[in-house]
N, C-alpha and C. Protein backbone atom coordinates (compact mmCIF):
# COMPACT_ATOMS: atom_id res chain seq x y z
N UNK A 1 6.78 -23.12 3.71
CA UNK A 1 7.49 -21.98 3.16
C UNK A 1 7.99 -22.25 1.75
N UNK A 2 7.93 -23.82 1.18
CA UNK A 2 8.31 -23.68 0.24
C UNK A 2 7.20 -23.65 -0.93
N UNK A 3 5.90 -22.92 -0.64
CA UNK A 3 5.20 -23.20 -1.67
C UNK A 3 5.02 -21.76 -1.74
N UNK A 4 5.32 -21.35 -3.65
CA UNK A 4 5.27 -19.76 -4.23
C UNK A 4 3.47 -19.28 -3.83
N UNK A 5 3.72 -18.09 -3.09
CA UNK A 5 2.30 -16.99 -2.87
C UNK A 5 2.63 -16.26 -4.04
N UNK A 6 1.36 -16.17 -4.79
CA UNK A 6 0.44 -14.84 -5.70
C UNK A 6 0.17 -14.26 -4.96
N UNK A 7 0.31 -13.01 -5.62
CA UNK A 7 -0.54 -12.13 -4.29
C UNK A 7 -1.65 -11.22 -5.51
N UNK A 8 -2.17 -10.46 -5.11
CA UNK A 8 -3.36 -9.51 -5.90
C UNK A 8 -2.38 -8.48 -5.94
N UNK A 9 -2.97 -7.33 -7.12
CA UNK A 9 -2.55 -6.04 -7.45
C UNK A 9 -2.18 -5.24 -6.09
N UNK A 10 -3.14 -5.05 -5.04
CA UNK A 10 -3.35 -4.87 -3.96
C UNK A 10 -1.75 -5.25 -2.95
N UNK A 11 -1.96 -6.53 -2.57
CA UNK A 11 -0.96 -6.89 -1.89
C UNK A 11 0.53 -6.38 -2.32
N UNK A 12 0.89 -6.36 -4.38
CA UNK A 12 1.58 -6.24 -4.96
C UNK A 12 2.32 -4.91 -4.58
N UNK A 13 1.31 -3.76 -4.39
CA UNK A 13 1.54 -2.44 -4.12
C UNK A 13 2.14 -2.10 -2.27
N UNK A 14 1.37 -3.12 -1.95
CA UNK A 14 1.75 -3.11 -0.02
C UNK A 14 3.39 -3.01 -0.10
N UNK A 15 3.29 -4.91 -0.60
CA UNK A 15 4.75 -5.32 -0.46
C UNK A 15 6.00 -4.17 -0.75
N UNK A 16 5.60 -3.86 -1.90
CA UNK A 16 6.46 -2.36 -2.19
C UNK A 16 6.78 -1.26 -1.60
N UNK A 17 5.75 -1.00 -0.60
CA UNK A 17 5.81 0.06 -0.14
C UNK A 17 6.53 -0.22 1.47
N UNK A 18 5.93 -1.42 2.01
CA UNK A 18 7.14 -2.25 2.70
C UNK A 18 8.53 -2.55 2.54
N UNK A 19 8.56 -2.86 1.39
CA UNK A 19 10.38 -3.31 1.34
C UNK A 19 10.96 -1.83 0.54
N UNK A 20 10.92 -0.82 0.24
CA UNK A 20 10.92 0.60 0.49
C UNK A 20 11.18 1.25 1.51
N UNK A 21 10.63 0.91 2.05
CA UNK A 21 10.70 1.91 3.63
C UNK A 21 11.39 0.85 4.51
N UNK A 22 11.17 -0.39 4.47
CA UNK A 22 11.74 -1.32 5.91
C UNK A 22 12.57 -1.84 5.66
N UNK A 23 13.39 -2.81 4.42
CA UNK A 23 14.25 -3.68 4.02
C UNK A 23 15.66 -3.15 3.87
N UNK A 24 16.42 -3.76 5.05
CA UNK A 24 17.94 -3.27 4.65
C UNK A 24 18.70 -3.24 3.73
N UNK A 25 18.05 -4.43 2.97
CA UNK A 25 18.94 -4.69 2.11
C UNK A 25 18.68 -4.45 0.59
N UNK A 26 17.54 -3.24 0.73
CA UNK A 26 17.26 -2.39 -0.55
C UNK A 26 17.75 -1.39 -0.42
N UNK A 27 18.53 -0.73 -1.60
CA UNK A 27 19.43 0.26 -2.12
C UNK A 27 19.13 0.67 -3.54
N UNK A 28 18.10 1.76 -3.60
CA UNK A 28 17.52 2.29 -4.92
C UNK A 28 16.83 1.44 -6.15
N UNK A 29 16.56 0.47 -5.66
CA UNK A 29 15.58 -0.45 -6.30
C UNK A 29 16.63 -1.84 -6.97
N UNK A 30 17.56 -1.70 -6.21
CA UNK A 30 18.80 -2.78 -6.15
C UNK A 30 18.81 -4.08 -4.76
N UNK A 31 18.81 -4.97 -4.71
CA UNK A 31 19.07 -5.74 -3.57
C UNK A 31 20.16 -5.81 -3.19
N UNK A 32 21.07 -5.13 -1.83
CA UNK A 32 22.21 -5.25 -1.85
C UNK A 32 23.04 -6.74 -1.42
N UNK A 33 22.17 -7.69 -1.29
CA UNK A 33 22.59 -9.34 -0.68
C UNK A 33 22.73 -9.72 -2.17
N UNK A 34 21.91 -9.85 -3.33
CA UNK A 34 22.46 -10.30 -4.78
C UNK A 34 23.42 -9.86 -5.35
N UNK A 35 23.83 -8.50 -5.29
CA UNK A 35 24.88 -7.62 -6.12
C UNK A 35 25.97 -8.46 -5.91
N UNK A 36 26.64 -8.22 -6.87
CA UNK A 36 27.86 -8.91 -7.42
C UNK A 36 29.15 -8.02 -8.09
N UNK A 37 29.44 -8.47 -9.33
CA UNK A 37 30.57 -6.76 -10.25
C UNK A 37 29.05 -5.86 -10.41
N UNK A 38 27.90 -6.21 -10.89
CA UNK A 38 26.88 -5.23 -11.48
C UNK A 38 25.84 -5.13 -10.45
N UNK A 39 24.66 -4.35 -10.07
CA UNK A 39 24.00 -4.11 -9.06
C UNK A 39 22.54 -5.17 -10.06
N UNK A 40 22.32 -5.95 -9.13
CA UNK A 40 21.34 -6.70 -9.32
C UNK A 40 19.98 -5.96 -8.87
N UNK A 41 18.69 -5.91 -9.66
CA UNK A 41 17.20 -5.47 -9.01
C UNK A 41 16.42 -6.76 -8.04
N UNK A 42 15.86 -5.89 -7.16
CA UNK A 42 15.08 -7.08 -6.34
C UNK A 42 14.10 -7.80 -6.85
N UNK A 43 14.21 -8.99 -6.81
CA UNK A 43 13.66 -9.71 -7.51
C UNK A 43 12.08 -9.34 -6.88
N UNK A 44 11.82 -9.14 -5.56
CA UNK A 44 10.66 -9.27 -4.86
C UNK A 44 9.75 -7.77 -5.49
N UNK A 45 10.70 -7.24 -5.89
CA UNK A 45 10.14 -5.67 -6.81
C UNK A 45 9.34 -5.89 -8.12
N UNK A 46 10.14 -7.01 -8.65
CA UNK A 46 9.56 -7.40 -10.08
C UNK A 46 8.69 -8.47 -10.51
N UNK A 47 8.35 -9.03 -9.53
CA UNK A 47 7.46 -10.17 -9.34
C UNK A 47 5.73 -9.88 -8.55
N UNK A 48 4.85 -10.87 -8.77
CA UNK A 48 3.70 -10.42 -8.57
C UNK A 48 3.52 -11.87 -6.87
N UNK A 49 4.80 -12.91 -6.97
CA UNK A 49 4.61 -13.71 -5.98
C UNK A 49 5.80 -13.39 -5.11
N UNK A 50 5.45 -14.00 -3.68
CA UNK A 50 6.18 -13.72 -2.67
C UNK A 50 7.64 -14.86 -2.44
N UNK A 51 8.94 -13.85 -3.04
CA UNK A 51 9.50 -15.20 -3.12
C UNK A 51 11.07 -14.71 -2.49
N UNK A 52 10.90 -13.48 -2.45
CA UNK A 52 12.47 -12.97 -0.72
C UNK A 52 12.15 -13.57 0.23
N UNK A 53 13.22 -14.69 0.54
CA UNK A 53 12.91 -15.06 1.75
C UNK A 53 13.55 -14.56 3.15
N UNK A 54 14.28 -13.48 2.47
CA UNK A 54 14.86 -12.32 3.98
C UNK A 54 13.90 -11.82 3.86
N UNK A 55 13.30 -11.36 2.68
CA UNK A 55 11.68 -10.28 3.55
C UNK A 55 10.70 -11.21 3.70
N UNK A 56 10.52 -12.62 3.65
CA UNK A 56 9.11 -13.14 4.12
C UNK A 56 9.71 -13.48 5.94
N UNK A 57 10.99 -13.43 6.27
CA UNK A 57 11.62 -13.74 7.15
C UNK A 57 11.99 -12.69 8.37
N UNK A 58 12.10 -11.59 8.04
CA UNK A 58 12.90 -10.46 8.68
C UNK A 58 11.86 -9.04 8.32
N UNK A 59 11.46 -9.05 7.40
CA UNK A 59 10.63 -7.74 6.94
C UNK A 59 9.31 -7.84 7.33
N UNK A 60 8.41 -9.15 6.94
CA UNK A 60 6.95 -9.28 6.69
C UNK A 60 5.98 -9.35 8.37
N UNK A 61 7.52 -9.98 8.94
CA UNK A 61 6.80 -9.83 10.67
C UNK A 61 6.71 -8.74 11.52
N UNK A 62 7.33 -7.85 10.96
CA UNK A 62 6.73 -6.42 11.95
C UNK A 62 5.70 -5.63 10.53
N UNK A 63 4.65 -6.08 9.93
CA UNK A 63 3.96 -6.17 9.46
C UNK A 63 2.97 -7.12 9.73
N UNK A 64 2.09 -7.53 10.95
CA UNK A 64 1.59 -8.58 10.88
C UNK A 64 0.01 -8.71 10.12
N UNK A 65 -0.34 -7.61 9.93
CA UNK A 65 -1.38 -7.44 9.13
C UNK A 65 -1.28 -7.42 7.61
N UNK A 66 -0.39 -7.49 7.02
CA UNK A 66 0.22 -7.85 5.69
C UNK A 66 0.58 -9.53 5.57
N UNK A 67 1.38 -9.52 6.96
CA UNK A 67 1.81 -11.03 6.97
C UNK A 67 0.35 -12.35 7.21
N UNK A 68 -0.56 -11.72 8.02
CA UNK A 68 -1.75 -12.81 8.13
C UNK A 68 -2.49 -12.91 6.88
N UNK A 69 -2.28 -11.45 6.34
CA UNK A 69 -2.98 -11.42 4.54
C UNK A 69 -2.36 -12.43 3.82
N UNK A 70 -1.22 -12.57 3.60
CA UNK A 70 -0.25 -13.34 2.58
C UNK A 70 -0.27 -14.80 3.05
N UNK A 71 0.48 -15.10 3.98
CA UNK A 71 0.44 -16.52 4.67
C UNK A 71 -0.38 -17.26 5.09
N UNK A 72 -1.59 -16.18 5.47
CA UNK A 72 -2.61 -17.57 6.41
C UNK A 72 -3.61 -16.90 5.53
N UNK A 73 -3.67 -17.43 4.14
CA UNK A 73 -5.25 -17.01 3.34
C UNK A 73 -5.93 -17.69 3.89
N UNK A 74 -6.72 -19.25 4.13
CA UNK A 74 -7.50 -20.10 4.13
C UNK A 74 -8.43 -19.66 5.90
N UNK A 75 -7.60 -18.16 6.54
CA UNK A 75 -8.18 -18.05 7.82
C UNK A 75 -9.58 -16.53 7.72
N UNK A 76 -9.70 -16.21 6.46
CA UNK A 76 -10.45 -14.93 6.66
C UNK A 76 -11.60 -15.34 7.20
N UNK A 77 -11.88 -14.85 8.27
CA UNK A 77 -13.26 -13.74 8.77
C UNK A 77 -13.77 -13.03 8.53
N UNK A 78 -15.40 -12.80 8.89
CA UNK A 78 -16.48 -11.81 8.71
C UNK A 78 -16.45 -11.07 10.41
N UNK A 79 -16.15 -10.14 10.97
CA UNK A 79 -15.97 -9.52 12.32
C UNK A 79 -18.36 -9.44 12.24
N UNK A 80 -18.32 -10.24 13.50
CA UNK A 80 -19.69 -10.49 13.65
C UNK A 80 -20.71 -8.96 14.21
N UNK A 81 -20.16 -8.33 14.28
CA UNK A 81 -20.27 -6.92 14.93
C UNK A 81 -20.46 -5.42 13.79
N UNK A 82 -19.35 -5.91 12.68
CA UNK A 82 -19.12 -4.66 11.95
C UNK A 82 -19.14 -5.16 10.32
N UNK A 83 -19.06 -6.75 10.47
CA UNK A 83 -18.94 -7.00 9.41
C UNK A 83 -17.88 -7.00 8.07
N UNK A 84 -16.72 -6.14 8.78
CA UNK A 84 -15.74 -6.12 7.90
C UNK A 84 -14.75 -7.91 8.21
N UNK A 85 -13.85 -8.01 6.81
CA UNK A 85 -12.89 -8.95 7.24
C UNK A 85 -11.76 -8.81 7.48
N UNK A 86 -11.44 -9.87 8.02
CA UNK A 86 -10.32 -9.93 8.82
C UNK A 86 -9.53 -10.86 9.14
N UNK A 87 -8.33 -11.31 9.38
CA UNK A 87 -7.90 -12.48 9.14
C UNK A 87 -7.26 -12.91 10.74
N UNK A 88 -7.98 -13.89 10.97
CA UNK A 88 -7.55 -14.52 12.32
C UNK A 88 -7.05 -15.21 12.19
N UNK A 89 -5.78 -14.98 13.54
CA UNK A 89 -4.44 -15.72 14.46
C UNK A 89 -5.55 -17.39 14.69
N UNK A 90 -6.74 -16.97 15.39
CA UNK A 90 -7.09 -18.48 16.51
C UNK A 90 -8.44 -18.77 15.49
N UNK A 91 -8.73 -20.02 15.79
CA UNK A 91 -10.68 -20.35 15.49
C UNK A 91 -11.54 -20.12 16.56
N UNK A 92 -11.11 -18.98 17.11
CA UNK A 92 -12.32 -18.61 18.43
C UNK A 92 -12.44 -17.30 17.92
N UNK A 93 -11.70 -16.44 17.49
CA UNK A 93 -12.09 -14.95 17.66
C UNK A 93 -13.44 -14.45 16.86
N UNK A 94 -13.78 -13.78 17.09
CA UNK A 94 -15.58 -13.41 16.42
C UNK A 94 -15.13 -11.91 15.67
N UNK A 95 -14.24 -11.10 15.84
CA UNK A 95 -14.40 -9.71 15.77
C UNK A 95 -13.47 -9.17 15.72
N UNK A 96 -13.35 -8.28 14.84
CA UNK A 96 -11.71 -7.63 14.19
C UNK A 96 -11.26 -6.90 15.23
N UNK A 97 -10.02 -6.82 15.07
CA UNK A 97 -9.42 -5.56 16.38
C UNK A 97 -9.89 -4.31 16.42
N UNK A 98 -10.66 -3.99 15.94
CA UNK A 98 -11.11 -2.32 16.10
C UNK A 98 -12.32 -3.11 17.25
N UNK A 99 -13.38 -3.61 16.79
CA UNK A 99 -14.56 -4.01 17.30
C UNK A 99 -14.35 -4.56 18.53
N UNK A 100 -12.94 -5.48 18.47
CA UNK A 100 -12.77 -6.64 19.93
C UNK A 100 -12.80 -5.60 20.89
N UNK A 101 -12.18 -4.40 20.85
CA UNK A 101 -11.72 -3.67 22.10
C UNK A 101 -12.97 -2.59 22.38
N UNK A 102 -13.94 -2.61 21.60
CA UNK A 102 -15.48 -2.09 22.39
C UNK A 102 -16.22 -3.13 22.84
N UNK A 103 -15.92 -4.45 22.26
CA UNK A 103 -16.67 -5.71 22.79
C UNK A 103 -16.41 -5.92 24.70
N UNK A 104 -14.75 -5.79 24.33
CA UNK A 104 -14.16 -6.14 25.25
C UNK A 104 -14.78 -5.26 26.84
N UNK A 105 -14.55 -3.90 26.43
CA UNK A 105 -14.99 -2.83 27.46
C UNK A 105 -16.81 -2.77 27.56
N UNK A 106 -17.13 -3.26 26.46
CA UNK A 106 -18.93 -3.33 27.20
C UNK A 106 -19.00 -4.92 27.97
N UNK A 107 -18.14 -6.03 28.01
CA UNK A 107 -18.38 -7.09 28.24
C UNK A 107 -18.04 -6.49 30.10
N UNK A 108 -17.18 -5.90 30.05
CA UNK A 108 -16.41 -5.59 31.61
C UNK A 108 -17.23 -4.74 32.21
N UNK A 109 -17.91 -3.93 31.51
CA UNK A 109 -18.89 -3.02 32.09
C UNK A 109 -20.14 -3.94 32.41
N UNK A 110 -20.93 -4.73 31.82
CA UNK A 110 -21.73 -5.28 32.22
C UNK A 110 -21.72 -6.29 33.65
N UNK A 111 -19.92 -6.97 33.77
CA UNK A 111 -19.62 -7.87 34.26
C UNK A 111 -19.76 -7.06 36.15
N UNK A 112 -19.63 -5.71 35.55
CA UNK A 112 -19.55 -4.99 37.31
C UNK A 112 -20.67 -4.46 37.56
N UNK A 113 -21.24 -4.33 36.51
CA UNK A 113 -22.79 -3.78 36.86
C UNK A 113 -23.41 -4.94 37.61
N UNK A 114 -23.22 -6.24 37.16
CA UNK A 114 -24.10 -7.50 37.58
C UNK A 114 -23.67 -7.68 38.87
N UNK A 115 -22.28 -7.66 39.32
CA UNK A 115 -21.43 -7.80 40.42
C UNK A 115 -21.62 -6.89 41.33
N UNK A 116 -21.99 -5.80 41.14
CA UNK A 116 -22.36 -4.88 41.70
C UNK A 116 -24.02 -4.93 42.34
N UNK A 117 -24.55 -5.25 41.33
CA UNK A 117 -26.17 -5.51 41.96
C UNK A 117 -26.38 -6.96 42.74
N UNK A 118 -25.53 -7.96 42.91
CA UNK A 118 -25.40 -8.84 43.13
C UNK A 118 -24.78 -8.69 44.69
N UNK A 119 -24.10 -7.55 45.18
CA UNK A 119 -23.67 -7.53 46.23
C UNK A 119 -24.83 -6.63 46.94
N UNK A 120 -25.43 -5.65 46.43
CA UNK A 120 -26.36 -4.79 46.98
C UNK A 120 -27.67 -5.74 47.62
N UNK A 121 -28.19 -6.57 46.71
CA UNK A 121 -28.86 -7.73 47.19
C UNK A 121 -28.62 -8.38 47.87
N UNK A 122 -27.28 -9.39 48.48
CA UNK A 122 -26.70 -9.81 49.38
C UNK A 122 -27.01 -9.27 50.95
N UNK A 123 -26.55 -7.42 50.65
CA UNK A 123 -26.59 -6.96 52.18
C UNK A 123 -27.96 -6.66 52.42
């Protein structure tokens, strides 16, 4: 945690639109935890790296698709199915969450079809 994230133009615009809408402790483009006699700006507003550590702490995790972008760069994926990327939690997953959950339901469908012909043969 103590090493400063860059982020891209991209990410730059997320973060904003995140600590905007989610961060308590923004008050009109003021941080209300710095203010002092004069209203201090968020530093995390004016910067292009990730360096609030109440919002890498409290904000960025009910964002987890922002948060696997920023923190875990060195994990992107190619989803083997659709081809888009994606950034994986484990080193097993093959396939982004849109794709896993048709993978998932043709893997279960096949699994009863087989189970199924497998008992018909039996009797």
């Amino acid at each position: 945690m103590n090493n400063i994230i860059r982020m891209t133009p991209e990410q730059v615009s997320k973060v904003k639109k995140v600590i905007r809408k989610q961060c308590c402790n923004y008050d009109d483009g003021n941080c209300i935890l710095l203010d002092g006699i004069e209203p201090c700006p968020c530093p995390q507003l004016i910067t292009k790296s990730l360096i609030c550590k109440r919002f890498r702490t409290a904000v960025l995790p009910g964002e987890p698709e922002l948060e696997q972008e920023l923190l875990h760069r060195g994990e992107r994926k190619h989803c083997v199915e659709c081809g888009a990327v994606y950034y994986s939690a484990s080193n097993r997953s093959k396939y982004c969450s849109s794709c896993a959950a048709k993978i998932k339901k043709r893997q279960q469908a096949e699994y009863a079809r087989r189970k199924r012909a497998s008992i018909k043969n039996s009797i």
